[in-house]
N, C-alpha and C. Protein backbone atom coordinates (compact mmCIF):
# COMPACT_ATOMS: atom_id res chain seq x y z
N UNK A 1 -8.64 -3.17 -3.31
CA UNK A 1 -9.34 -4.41 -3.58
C UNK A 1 -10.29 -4.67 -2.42
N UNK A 2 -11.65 -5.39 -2.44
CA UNK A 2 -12.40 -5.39 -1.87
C UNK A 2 -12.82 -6.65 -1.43
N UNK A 3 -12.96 -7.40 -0.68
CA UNK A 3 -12.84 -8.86 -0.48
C UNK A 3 -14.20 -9.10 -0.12
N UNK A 4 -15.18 -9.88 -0.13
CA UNK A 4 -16.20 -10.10 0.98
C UNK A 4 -16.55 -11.46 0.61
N UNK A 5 -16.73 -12.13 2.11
CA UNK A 5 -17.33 -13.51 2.12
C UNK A 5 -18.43 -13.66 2.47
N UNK A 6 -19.40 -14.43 1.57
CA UNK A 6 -20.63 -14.80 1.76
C UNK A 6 -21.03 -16.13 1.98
N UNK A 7 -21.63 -16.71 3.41
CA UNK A 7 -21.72 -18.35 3.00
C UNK A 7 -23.28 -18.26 3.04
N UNK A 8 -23.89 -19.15 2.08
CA UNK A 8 -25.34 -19.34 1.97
C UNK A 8 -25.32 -20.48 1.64
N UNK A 9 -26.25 -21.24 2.55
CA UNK A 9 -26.66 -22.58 2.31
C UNK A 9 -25.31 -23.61 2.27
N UNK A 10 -24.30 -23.26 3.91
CA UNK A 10 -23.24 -23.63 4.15
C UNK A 10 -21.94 -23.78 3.08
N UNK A 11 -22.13 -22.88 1.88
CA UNK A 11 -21.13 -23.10 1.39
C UNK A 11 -20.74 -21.46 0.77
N UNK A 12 -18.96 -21.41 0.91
CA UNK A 12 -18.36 -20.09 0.64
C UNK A 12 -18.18 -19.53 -0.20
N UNK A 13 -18.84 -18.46 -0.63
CA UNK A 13 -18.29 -17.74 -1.59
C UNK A 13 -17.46 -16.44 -1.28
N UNK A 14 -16.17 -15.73 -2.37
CA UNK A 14 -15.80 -14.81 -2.24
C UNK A 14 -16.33 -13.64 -3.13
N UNK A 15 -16.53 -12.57 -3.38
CA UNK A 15 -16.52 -11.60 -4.72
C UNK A 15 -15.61 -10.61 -3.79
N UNK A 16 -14.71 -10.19 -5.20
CA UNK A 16 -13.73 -9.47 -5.44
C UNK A 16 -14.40 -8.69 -6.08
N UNK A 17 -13.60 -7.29 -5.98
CA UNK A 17 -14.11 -5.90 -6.73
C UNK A 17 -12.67 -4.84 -6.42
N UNK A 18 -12.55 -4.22 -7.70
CA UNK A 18 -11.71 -3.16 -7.61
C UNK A 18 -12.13 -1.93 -7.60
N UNK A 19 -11.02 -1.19 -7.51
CA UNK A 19 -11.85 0.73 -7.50
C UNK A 19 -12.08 0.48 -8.75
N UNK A 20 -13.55 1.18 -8.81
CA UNK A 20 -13.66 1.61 -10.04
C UNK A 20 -13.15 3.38 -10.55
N UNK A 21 -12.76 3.66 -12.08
CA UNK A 21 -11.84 4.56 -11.98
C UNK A 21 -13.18 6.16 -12.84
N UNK A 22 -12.91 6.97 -12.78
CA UNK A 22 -13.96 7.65 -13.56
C UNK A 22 -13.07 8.03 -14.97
N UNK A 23 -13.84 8.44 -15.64
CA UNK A 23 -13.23 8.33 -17.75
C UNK A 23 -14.25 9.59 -17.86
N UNK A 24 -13.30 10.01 -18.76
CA UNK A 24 -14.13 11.31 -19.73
C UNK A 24 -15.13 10.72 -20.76
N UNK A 25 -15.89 11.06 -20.65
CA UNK A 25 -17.10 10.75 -21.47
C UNK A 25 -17.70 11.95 -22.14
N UNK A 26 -16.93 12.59 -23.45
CA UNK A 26 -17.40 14.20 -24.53
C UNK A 26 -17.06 14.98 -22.82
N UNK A 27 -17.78 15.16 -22.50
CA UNK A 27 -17.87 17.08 -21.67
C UNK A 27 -18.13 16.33 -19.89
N UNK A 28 -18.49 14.94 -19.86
CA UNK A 28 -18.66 14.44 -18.76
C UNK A 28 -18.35 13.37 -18.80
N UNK A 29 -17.75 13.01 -17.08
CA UNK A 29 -17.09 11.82 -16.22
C UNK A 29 -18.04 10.93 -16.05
N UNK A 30 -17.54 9.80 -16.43
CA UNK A 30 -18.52 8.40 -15.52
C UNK A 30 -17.50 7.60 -15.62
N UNK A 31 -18.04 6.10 -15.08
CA UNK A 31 -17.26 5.13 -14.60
C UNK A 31 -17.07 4.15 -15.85
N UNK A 32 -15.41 3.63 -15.54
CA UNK A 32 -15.27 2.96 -17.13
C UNK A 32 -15.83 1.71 -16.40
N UNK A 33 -15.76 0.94 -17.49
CA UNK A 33 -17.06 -0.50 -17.48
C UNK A 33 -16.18 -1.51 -16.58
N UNK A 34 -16.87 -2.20 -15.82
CA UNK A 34 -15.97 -3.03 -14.74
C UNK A 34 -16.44 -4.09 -14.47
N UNK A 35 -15.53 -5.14 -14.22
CA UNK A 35 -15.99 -6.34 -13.80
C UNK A 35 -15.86 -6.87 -12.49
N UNK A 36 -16.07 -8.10 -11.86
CA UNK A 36 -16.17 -8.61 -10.57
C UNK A 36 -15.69 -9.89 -10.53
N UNK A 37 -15.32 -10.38 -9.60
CA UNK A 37 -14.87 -12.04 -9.47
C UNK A 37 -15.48 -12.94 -8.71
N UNK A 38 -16.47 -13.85 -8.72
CA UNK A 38 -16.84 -14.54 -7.74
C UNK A 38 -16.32 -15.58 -7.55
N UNK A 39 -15.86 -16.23 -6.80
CA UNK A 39 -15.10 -17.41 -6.77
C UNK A 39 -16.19 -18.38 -5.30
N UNK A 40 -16.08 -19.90 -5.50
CA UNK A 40 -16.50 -20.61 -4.67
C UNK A 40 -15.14 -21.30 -4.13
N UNK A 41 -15.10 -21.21 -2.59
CA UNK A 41 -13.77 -21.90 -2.26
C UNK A 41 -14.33 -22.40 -0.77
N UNK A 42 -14.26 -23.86 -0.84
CA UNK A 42 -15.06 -24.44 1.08
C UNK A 42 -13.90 -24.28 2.03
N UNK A 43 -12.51 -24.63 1.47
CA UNK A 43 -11.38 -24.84 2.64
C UNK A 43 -11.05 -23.48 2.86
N UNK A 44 -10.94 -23.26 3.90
CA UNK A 44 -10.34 -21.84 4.79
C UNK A 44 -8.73 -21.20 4.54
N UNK A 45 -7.69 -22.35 4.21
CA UNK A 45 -6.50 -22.51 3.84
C UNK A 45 -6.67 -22.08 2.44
N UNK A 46 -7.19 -22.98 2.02
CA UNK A 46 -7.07 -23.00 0.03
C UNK A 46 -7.66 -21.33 -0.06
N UNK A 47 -8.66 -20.74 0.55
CA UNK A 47 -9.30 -19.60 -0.01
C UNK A 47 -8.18 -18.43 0.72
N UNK A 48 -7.49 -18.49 1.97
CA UNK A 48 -6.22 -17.62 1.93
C UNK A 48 -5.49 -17.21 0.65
N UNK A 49 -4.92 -18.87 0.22
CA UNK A 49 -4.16 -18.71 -0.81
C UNK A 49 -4.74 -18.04 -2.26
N UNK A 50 -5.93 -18.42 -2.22
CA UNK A 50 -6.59 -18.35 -3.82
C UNK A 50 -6.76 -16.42 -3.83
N UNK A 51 -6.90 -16.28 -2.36
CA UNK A 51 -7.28 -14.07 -2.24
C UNK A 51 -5.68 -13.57 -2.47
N UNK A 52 -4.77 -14.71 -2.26
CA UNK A 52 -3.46 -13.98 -1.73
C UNK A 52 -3.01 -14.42 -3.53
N UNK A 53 -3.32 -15.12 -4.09
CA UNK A 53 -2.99 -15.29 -5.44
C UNK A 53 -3.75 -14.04 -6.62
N UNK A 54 -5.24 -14.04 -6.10
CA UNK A 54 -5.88 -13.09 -7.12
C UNK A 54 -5.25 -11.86 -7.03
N UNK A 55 -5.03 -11.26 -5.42
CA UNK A 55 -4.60 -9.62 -4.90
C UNK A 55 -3.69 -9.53 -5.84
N UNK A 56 -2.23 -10.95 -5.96
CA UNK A 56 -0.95 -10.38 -6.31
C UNK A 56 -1.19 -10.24 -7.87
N UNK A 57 -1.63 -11.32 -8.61
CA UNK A 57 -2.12 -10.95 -9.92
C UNK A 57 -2.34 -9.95 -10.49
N UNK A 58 -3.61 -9.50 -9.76
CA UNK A 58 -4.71 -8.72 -10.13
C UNK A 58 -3.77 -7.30 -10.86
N UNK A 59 -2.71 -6.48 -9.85
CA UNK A 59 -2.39 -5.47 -9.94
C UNK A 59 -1.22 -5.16 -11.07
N UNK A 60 -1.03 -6.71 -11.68
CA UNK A 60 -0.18 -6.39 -13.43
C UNK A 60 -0.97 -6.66 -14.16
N UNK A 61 -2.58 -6.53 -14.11
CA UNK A 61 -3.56 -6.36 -15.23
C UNK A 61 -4.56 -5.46 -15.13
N UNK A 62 -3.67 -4.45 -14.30
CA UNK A 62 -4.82 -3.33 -14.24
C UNK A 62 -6.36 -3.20 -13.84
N UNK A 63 -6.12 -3.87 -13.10
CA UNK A 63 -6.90 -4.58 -12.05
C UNK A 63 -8.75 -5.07 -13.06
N UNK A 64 -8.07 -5.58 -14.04
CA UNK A 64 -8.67 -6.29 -15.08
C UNK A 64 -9.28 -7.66 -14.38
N UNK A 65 -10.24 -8.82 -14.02
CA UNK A 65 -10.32 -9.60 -13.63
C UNK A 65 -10.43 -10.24 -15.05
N UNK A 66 -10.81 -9.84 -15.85
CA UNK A 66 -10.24 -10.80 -17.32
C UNK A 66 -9.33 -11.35 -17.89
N UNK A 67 -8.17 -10.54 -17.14
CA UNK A 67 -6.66 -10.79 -17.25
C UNK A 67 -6.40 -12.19 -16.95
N UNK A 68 -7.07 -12.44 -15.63
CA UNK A 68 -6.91 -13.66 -14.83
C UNK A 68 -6.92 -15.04 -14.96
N UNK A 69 -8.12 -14.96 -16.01
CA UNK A 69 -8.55 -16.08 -16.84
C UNK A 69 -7.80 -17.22 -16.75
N UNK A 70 -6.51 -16.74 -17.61
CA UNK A 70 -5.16 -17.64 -17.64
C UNK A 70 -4.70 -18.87 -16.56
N UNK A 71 -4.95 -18.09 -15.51
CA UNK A 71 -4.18 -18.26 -14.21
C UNK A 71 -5.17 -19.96 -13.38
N UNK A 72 -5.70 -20.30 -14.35
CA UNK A 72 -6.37 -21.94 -13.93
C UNK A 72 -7.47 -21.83 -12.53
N UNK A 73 -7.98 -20.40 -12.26
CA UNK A 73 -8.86 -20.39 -10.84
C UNK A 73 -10.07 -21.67 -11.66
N UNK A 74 -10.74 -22.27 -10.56
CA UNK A 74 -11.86 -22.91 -10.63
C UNK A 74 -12.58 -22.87 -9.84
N UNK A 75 -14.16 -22.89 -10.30
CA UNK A 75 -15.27 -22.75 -8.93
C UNK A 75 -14.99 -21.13 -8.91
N UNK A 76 -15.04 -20.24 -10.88
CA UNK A 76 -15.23 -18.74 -10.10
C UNK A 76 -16.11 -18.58 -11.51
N UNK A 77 -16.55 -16.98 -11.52
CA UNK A 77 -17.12 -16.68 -12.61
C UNK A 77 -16.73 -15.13 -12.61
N UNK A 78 -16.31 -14.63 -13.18
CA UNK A 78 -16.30 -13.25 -14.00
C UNK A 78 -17.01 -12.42 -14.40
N UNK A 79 -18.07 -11.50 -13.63
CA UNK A 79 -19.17 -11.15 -13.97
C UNK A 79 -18.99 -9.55 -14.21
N UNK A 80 -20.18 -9.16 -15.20
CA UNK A 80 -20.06 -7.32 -15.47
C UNK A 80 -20.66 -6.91 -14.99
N UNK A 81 -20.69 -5.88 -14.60
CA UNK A 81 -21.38 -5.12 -13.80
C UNK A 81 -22.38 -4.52 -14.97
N UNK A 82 -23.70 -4.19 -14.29
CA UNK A 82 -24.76 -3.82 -15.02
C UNK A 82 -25.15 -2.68 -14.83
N UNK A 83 -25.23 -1.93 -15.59
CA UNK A 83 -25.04 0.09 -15.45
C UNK A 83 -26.04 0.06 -16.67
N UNK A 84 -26.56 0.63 -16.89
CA UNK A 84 -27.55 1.42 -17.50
C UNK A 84 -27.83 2.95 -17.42
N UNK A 85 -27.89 3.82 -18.48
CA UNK A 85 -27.36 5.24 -18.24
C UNK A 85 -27.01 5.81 -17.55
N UNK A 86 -26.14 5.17 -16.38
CA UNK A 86 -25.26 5.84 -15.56
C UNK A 86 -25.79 4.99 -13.84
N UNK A 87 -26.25 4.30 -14.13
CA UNK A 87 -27.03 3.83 -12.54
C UNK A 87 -26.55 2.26 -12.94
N UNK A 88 -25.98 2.00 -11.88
CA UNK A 88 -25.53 0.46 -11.63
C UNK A 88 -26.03 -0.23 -10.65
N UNK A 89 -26.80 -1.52 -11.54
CA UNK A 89 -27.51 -2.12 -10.71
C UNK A 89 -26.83 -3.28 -10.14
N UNK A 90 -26.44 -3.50 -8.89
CA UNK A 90 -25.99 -4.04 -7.96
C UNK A 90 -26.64 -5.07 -7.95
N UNK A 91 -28.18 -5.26 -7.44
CA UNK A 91 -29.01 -6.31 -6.71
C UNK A 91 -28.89 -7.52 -8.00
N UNK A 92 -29.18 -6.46 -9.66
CA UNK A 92 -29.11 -7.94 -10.69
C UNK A 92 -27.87 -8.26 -10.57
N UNK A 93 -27.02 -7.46 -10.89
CA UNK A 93 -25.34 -7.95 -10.67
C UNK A 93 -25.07 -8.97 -10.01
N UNK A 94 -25.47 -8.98 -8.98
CA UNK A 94 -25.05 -10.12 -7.72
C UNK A 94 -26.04 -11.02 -8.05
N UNK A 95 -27.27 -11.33 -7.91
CA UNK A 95 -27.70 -12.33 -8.81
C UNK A 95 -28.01 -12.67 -9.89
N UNK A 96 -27.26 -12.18 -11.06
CA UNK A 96 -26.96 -12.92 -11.91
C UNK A 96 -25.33 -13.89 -11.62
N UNK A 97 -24.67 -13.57 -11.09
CA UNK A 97 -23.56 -13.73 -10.75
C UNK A 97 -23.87 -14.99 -10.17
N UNK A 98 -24.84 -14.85 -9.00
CA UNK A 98 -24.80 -16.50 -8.06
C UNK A 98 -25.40 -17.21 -9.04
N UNK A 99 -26.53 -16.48 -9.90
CA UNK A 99 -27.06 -18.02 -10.50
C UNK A 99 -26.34 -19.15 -11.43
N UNK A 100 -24.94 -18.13 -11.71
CA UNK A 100 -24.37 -19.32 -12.39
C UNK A 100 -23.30 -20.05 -11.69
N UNK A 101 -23.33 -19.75 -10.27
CA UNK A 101 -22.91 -20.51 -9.16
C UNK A 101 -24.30 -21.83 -8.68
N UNK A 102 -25.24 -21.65 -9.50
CA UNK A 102 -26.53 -22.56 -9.02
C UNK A 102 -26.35 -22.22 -7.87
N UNK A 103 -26.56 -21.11 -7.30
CA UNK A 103 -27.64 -20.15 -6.27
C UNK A 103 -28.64 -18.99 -6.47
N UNK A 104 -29.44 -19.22 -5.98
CA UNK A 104 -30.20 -18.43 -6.20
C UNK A 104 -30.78 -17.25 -5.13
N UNK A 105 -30.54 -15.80 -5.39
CA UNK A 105 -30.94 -14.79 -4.35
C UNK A 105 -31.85 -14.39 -4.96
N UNK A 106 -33.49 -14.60 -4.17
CA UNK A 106 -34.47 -14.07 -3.94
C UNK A 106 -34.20 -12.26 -3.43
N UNK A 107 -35.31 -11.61 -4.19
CA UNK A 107 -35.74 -10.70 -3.36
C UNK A 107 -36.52 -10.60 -2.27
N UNK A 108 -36.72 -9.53 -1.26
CA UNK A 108 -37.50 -9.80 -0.32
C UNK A 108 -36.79 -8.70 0.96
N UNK A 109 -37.22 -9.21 2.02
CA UNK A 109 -36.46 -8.56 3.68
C UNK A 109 -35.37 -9.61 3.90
N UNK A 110 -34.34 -8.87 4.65
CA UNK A 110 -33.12 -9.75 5.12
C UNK A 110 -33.81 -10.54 6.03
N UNK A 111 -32.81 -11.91 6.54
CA UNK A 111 -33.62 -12.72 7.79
C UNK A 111 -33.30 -11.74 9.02
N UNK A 112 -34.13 -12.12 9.77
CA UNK A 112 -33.75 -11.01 11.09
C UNK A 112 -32.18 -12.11 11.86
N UNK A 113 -32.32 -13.48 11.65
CA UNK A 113 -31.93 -14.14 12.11
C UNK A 113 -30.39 -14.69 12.03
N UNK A 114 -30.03 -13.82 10.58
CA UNK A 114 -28.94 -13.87 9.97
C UNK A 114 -27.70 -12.85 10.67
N UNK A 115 -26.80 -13.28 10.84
CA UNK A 115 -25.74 -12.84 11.54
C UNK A 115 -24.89 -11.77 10.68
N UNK A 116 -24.82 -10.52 10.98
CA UNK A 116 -24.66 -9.27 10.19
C UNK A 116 -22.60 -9.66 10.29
N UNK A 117 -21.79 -10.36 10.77
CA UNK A 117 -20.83 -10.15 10.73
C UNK A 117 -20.31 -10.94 11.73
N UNK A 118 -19.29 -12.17 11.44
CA UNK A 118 -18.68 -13.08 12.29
C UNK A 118 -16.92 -12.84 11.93
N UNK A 119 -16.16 -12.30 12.86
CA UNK A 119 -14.81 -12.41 12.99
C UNK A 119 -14.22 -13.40 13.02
């Protein structure tokens, strides 16, 4: 499982991601179709619990984030990943994902000013 926190415009987001697994496809391998989790969480406490709730979940639904549904998260969205004959596009993925967090990621250059990683 893959955790990463993003805060933009002072507020936190998480996306979750699992391995993705490879599938026979006739005579050739590719990746079966997969989804992602974005969740918005501001308290530092509450978002422990909410990663330590999805992790334990996650792994009796086959690391399905659809499975999850059930489980009452709020402030997340469930997004697919976007592949097109074999090439997965990441950059729409992730923003389509924030925009229905009402954020919006521009294309463009990173800020120089932006901090690559805070412990």
């Amino acid at each position: 499982m893959l955790v990463v926190r993003a805060v933009i415009n002072g507020r936190s987001f998480y996306i979750f991601e699992t391995q993705r697994k490879k599938v026979r496809q006739g005579k050739e391998y590719g990746e079966e179709s997969s989804y992602g989790l974005l969740m918005e969480i501001s308290n530092h406490s509450l978002a422990l619990k909410e990663i330590s709730n999805v992790c334990d979940k996650i792994r009796f639904c086959s690391g399905k984030f659809r499975a999850l549904e059930d489980l009452g998260l709020t402030h997340c969205w469930i997004f697919r990943h976007i592949t097109r004959k074999g090439v997965f596009y990441a950059n729409a993925t992730l923003r389509r994902a924030f925009a229905r967090m009402n954020v919006e990621l521009k294309r463009g250059e990173p800020d120089p000013s932006a901090k690559a990683f805070s412990g």
